[in-house]
PDB file of N, CA and C in Angstrom:
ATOM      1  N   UNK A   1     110.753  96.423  97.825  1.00  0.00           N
ATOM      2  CA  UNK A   1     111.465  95.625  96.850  1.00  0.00           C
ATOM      3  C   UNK A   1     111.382  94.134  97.193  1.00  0.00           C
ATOM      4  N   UNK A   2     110.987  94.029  98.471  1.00  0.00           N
ATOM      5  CA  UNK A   2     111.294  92.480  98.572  1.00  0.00           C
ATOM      6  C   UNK A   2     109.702  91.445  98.072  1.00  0.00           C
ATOM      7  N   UNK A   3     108.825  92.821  98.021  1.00  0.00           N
ATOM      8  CA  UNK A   3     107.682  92.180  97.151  1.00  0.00           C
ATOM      9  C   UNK A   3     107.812  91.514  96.168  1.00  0.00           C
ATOM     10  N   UNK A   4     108.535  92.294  95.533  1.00  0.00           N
ATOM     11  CA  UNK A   4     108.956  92.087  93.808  1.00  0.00           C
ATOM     12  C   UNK A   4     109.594  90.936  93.959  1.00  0.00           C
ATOM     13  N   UNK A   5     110.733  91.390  94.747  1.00  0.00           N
ATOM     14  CA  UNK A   5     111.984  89.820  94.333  1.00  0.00           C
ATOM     15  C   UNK A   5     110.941  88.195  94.548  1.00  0.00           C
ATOM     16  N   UNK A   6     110.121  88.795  95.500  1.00  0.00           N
ATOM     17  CA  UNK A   6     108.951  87.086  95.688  1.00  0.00           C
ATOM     18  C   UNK A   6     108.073  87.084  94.475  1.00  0.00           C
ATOM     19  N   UNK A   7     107.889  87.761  94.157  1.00  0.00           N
ATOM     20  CA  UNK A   7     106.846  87.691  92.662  1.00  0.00           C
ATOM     21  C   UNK A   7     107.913  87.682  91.841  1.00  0.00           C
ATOM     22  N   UNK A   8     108.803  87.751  91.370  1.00  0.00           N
ATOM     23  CA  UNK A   8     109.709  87.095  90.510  1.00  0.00           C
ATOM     24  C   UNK A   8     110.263  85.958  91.024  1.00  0.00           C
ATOM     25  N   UNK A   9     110.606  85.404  92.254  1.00  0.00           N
ATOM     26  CA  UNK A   9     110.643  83.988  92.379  1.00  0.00           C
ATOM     27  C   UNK A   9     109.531  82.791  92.197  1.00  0.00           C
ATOM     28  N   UNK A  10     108.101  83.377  92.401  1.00  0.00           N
ATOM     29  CA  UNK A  10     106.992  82.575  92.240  1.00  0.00           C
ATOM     30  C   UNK A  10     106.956  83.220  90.634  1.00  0.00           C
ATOM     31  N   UNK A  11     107.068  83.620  90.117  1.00  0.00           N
ATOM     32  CA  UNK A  11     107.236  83.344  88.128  1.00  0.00           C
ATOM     33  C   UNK A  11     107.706  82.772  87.931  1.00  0.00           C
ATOM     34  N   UNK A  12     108.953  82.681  88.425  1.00  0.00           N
ATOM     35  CA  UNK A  12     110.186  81.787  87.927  1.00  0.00           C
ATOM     36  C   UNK A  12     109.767  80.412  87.856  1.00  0.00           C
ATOM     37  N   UNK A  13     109.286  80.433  88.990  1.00  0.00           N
ATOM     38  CA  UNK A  13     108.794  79.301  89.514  1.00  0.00           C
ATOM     39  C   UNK A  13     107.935  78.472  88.878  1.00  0.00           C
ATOM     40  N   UNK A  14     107.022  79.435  88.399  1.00  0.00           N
ATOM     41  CA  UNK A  14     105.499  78.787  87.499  1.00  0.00           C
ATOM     42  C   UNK A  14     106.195  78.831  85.924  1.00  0.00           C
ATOM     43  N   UNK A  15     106.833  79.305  85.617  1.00  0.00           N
ATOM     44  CA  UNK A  15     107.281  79.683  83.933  1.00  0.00           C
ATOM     45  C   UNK A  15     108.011  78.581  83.303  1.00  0.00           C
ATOM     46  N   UNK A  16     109.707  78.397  84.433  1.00  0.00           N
ATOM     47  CA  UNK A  16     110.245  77.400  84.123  1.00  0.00           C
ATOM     48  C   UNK A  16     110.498  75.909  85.213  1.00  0.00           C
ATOM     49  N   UNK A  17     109.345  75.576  85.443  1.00  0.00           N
ATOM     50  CA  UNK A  17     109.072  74.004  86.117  1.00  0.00           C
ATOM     51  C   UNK A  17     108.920  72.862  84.856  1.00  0.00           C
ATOM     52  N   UNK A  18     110.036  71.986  85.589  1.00  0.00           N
ATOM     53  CA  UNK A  18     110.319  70.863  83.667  1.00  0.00           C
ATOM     54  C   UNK A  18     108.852  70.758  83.759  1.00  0.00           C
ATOM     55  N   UNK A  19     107.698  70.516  84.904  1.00  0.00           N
ATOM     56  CA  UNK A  19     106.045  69.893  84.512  1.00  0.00           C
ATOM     57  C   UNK A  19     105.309  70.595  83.528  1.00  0.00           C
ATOM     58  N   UNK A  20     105.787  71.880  83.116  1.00  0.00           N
ATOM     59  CA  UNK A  20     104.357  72.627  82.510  1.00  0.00           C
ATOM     60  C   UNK A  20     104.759  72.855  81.093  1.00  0.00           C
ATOM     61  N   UNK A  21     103.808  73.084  80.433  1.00  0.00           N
ATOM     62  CA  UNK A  21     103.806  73.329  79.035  1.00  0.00           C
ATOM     63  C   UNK A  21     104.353  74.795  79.066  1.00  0.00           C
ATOM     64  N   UNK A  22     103.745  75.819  77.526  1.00  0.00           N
ATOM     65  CA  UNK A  22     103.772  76.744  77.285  1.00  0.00           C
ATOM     66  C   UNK A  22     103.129  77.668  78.144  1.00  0.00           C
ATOM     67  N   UNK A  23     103.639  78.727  78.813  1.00  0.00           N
ATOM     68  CA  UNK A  23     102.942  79.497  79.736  1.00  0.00           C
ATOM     69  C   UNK A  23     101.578  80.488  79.510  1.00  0.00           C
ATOM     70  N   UNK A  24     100.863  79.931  80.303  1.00  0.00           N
ATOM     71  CA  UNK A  24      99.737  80.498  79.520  1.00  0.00           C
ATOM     72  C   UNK A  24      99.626  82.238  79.405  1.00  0.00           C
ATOM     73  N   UNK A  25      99.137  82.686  78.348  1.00  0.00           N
ATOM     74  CA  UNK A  25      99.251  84.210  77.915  1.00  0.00           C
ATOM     75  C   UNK A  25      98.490  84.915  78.932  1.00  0.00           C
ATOM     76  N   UNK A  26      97.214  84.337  79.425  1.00  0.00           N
ATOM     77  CA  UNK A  26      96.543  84.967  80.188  1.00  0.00           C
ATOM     78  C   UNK A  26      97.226  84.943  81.753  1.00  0.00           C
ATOM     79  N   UNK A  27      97.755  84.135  82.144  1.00  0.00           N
ATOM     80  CA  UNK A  27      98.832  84.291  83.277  1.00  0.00           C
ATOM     81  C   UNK A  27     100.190  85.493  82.817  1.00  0.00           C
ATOM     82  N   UNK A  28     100.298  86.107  81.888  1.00  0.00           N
ATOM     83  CA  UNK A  28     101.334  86.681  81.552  1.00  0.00           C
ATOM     84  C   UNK A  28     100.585  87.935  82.008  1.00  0.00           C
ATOM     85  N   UNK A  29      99.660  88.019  81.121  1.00  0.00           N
ATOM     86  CA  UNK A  29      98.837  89.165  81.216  1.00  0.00           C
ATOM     87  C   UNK A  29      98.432  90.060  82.407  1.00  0.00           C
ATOM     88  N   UNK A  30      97.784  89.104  83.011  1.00  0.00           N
ATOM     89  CA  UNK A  30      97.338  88.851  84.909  1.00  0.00           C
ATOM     90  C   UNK A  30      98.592  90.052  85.712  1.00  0.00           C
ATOM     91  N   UNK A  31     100.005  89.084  85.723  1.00  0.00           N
ATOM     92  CA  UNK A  31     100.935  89.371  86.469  1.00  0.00           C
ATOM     93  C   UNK A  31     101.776  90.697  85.642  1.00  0.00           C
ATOM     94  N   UNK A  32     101.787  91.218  84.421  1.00  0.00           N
ATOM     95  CA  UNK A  32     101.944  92.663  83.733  1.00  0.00           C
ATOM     96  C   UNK A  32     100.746  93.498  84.361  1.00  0.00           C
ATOM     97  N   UNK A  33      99.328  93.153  84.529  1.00  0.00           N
ATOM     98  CA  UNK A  33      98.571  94.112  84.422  1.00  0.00           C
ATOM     99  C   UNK A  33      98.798  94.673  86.177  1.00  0.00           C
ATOM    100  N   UNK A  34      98.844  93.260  87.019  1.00  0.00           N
ATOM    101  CA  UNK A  34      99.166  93.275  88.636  1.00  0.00           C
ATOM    102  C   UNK A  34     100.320  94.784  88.540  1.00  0.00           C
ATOM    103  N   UNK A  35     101.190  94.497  87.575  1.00  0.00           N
ATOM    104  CA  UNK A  35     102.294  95.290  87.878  1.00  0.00           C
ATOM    105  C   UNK A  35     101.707  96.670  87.527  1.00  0.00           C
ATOM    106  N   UNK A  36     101.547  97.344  86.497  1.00  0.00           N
ATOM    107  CA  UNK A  36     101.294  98.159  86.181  1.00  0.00           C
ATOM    108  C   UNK A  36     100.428  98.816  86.121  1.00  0.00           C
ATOM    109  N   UNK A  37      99.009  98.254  86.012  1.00  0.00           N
ATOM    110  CA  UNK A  37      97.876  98.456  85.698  1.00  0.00           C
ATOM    111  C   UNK A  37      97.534  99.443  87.112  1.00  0.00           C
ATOM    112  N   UNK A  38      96.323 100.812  86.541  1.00  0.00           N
ATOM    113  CA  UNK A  38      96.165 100.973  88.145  1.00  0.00           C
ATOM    114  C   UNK A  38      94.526  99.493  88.757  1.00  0.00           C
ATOM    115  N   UNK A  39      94.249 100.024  90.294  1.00  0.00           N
ATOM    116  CA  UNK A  39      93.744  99.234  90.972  1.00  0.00           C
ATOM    117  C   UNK A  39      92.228  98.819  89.981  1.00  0.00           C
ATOM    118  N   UNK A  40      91.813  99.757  89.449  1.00  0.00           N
ATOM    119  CA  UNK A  40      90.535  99.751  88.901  1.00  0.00           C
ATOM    120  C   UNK A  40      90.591  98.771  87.451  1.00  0.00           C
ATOM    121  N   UNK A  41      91.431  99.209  86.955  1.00  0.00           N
ATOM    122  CA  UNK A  41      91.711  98.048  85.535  1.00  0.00           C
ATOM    123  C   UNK A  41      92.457  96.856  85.564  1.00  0.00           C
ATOM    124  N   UNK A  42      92.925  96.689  86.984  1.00  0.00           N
ATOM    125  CA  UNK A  42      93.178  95.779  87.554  1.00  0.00           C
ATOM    126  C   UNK A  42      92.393  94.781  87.874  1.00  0.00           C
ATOM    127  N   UNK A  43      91.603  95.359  88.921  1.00  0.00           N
ATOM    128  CA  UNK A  43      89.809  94.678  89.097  1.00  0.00           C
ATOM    129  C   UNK A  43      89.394  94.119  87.828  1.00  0.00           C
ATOM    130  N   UNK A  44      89.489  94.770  87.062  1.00  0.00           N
ATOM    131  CA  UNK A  44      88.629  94.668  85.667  1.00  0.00           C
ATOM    132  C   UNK A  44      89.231  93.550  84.862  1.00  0.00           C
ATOM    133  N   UNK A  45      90.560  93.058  85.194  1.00  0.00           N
ATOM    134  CA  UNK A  45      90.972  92.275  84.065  1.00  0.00           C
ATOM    135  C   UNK A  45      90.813  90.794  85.075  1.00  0.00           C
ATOM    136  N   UNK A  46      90.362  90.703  86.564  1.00  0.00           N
ATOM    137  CA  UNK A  46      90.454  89.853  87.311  1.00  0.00           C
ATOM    138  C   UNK A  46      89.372  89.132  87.496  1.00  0.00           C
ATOM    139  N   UNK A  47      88.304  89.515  86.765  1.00  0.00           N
ATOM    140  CA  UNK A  47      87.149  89.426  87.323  1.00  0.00           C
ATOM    141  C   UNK A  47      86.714  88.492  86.670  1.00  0.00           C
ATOM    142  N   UNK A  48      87.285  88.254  85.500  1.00  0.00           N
ATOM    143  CA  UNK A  48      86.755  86.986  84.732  1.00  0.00           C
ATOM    144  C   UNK A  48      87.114  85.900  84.747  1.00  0.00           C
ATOM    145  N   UNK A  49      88.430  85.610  86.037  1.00  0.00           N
ATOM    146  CA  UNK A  49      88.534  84.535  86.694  1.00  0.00           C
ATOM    147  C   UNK A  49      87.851  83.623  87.414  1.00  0.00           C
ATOM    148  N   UNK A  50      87.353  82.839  87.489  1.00  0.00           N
ATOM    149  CA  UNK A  50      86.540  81.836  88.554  1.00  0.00           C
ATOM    150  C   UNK A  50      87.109  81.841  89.877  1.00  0.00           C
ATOM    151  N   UNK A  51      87.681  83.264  90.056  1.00  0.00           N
ATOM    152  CA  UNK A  51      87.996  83.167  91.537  1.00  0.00           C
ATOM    153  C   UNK A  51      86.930  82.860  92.701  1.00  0.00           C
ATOM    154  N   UNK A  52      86.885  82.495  94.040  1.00  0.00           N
ATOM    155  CA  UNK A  52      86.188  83.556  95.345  1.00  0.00           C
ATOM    156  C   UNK A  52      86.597  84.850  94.866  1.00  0.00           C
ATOM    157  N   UNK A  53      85.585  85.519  95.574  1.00  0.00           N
ATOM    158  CA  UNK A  53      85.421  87.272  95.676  1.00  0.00           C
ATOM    159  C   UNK A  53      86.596  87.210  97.024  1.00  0.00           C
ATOM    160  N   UNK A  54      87.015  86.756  97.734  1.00  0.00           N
ATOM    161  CA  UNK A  54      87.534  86.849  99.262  1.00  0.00           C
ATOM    162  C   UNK A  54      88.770  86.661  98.595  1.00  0.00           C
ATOM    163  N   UNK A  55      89.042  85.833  97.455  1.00  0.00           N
ATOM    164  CA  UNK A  55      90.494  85.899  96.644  1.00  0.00           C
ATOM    165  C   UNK A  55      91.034  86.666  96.043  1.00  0.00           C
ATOM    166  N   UNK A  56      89.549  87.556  95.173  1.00  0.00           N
ATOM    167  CA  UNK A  56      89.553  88.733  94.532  1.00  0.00           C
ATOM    168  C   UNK A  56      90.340  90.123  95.280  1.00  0.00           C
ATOM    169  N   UNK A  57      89.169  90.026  96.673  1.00  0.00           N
ATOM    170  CA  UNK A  57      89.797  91.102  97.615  1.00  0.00           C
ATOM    171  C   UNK A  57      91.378  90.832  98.144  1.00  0.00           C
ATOM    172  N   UNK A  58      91.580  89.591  98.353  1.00  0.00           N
ATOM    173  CA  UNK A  58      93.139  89.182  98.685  1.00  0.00           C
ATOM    174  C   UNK A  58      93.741  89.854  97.856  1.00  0.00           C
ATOM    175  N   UNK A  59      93.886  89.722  96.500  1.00  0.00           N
ATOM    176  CA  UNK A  59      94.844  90.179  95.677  1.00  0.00           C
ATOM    177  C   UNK A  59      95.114  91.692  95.245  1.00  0.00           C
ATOM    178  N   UNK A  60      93.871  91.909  95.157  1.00  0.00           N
ATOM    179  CA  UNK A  60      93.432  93.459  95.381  1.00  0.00           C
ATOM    180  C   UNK A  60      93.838  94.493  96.387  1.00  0.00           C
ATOM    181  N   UNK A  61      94.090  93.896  97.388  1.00  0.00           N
ATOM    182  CA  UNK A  61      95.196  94.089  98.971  1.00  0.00           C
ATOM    183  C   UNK A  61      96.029  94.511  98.472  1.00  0.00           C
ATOM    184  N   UNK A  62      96.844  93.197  97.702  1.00  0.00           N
ATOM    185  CA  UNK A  62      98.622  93.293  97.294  1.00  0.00           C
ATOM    186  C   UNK A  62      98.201  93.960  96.463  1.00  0.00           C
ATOM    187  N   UNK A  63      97.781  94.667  95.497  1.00  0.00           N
ATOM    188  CA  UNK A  63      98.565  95.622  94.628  1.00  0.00           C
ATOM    189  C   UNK A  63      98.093  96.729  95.072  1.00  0.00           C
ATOM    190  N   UNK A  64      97.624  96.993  96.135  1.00  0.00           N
ATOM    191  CA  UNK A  64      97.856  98.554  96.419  1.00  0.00           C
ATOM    192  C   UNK A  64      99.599  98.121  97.204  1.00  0.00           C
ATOM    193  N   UNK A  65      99.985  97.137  97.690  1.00  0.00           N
ATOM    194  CA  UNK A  65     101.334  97.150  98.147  1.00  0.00           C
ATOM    195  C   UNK A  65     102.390  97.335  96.905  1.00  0.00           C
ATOM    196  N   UNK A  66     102.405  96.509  95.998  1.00  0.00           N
ATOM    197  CA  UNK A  66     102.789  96.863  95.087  1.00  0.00           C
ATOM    198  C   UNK A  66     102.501  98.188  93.952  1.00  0.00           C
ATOM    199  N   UNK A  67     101.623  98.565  93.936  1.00  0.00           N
ATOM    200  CA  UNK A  67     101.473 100.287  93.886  1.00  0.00           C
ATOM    201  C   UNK A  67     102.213 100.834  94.103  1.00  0.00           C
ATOM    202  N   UNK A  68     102.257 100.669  95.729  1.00  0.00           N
ATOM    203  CA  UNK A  68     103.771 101.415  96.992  1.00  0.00           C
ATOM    204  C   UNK A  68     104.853 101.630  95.707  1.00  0.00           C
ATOM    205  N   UNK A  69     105.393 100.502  95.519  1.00  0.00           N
ATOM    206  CA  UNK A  69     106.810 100.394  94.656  1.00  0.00           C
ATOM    207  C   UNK A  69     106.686 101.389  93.447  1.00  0.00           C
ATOM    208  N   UNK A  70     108.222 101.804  93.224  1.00  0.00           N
ATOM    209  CA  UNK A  70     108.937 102.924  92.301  1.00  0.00           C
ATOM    210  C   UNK A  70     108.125 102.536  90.994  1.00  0.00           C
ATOM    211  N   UNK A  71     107.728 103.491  89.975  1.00  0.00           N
ATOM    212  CA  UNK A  71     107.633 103.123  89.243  1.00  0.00           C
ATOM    213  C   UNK A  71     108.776 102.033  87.979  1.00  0.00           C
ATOM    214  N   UNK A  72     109.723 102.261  88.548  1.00  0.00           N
ATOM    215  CA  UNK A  72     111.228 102.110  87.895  1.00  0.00           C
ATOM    216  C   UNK A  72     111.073 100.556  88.199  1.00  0.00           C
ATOM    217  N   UNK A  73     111.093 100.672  89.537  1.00  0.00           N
ATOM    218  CA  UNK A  73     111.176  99.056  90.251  1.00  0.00           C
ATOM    219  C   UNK A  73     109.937  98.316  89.437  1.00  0.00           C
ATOM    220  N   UNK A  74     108.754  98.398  89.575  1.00  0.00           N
ATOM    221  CA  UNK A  74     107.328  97.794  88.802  1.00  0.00           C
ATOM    222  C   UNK A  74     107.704  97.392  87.450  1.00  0.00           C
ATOM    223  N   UNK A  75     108.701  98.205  86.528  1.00  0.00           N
ATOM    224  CA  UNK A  75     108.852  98.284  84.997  1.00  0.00           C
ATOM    225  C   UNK A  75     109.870  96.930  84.881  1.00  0.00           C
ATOM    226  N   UNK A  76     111.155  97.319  86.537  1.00  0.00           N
ATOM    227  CA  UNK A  76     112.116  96.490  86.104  1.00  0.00           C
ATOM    228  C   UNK A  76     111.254  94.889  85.932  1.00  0.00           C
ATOM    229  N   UNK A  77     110.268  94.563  87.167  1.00  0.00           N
ATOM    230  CA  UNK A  77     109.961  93.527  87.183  1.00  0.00           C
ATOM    231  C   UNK A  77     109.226  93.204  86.423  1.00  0.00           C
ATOM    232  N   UNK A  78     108.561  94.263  85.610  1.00  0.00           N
ATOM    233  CA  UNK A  78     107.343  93.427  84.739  1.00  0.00           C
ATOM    234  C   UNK A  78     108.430  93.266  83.039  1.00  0.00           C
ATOM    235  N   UNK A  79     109.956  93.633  82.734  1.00  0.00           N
ATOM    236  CA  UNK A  79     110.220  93.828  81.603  1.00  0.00           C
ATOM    237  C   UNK A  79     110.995  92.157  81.889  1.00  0.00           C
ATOM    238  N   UNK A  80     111.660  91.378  83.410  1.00  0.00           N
ATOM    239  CA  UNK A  80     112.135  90.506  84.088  1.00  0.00           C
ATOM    240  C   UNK A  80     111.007  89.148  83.538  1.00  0.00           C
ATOM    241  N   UNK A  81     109.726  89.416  83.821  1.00  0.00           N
ATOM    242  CA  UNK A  81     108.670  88.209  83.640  1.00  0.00           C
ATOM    243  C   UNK A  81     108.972  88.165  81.944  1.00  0.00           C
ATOM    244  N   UNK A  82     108.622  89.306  80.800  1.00  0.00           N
ATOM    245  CA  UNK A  82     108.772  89.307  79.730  1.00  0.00           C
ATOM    246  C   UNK A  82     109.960  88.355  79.022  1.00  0.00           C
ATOM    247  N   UNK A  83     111.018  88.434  79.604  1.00  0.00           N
ATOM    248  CA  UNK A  83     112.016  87.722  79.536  1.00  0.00           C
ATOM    249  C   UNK A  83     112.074  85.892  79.922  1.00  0.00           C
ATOM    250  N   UNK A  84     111.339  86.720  81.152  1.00  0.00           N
ATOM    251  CA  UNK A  84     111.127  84.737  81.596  1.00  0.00           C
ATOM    252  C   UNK A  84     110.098  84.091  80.696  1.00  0.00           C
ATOM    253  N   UNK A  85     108.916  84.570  80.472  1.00  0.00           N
ATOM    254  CA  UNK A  85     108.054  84.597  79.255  1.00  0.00           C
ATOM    255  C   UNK A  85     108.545  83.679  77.999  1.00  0.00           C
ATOM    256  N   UNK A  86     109.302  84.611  77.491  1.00  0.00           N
ATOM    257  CA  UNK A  86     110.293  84.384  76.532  1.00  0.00           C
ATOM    258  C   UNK A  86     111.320  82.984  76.226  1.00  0.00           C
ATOM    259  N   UNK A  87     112.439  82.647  77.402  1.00  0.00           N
ATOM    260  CA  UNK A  87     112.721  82.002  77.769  1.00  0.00           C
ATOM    261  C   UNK A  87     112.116  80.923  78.055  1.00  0.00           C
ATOM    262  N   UNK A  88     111.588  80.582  78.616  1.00  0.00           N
ATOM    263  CA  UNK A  88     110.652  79.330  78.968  1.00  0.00           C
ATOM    264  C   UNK A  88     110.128  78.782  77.927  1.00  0.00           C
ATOM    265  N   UNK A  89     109.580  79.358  76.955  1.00  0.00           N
ATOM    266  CA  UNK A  89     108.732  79.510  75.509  1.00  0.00           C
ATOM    267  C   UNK A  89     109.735  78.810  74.798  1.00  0.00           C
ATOM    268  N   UNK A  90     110.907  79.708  74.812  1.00  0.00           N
ATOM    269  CA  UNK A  90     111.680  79.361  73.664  1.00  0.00           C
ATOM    270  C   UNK A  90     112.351  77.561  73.762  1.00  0.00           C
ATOM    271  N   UNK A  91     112.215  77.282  75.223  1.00  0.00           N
ATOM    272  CA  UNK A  91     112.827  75.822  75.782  1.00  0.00           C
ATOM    273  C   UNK A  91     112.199  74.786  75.240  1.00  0.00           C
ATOM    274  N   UNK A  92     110.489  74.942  75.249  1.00  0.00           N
ATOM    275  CA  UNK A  92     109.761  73.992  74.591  1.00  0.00           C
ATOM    276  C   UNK A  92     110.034  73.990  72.991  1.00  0.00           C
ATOM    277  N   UNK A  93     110.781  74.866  72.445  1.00  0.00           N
ATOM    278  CA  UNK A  93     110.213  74.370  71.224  1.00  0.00           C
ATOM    279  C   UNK A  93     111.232  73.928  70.327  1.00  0.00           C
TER     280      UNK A  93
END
């Protein structure tokens, strides 16, 4: 759980900072699919990033850790970003 609570503080973080615009969809996407997605369609939605491959594999690490976690716990946090999503969105406009 204490995975989660840091990946919902680094959302928080990136979603509602007074510097940024509208949050981008494909960052929404990214961090739902991190949550839920298994490892393979995971890969698949990452790949069209301009990452390093050594960044690729980094991240690819963490979600077999996050895997670990309840399915219950994964839902709470990915329904938590939806909200922040939301919120943040709704501030700009």
């Amino acid at each position: 759980m204490k995975l989660a609570l840091s990946l919902l503080l680094v959302t928080l973080a990136l979603c509602c900072s007074d510097a940024n615009a509208e949050v981008c969809p494909a960052l929404i996407k990214e961090v739902i699919s991190f949550l839920l997605d298994t490892k393979a369609g995971f890969n698949n939605k990452i790949q069209k990033f301009d990452a390093p491959q050594d960044a690729k594999q980094a991240k690819l690490q963490m979600k077999e850790c996050v895997d670990n976690l309840s399915i219950k716990d994964r839902l709470t946090v990915a329904h938590f970003v939806a909200i922040l999503n939301f919120e943040c969105n709704k501030q700009l406009s």
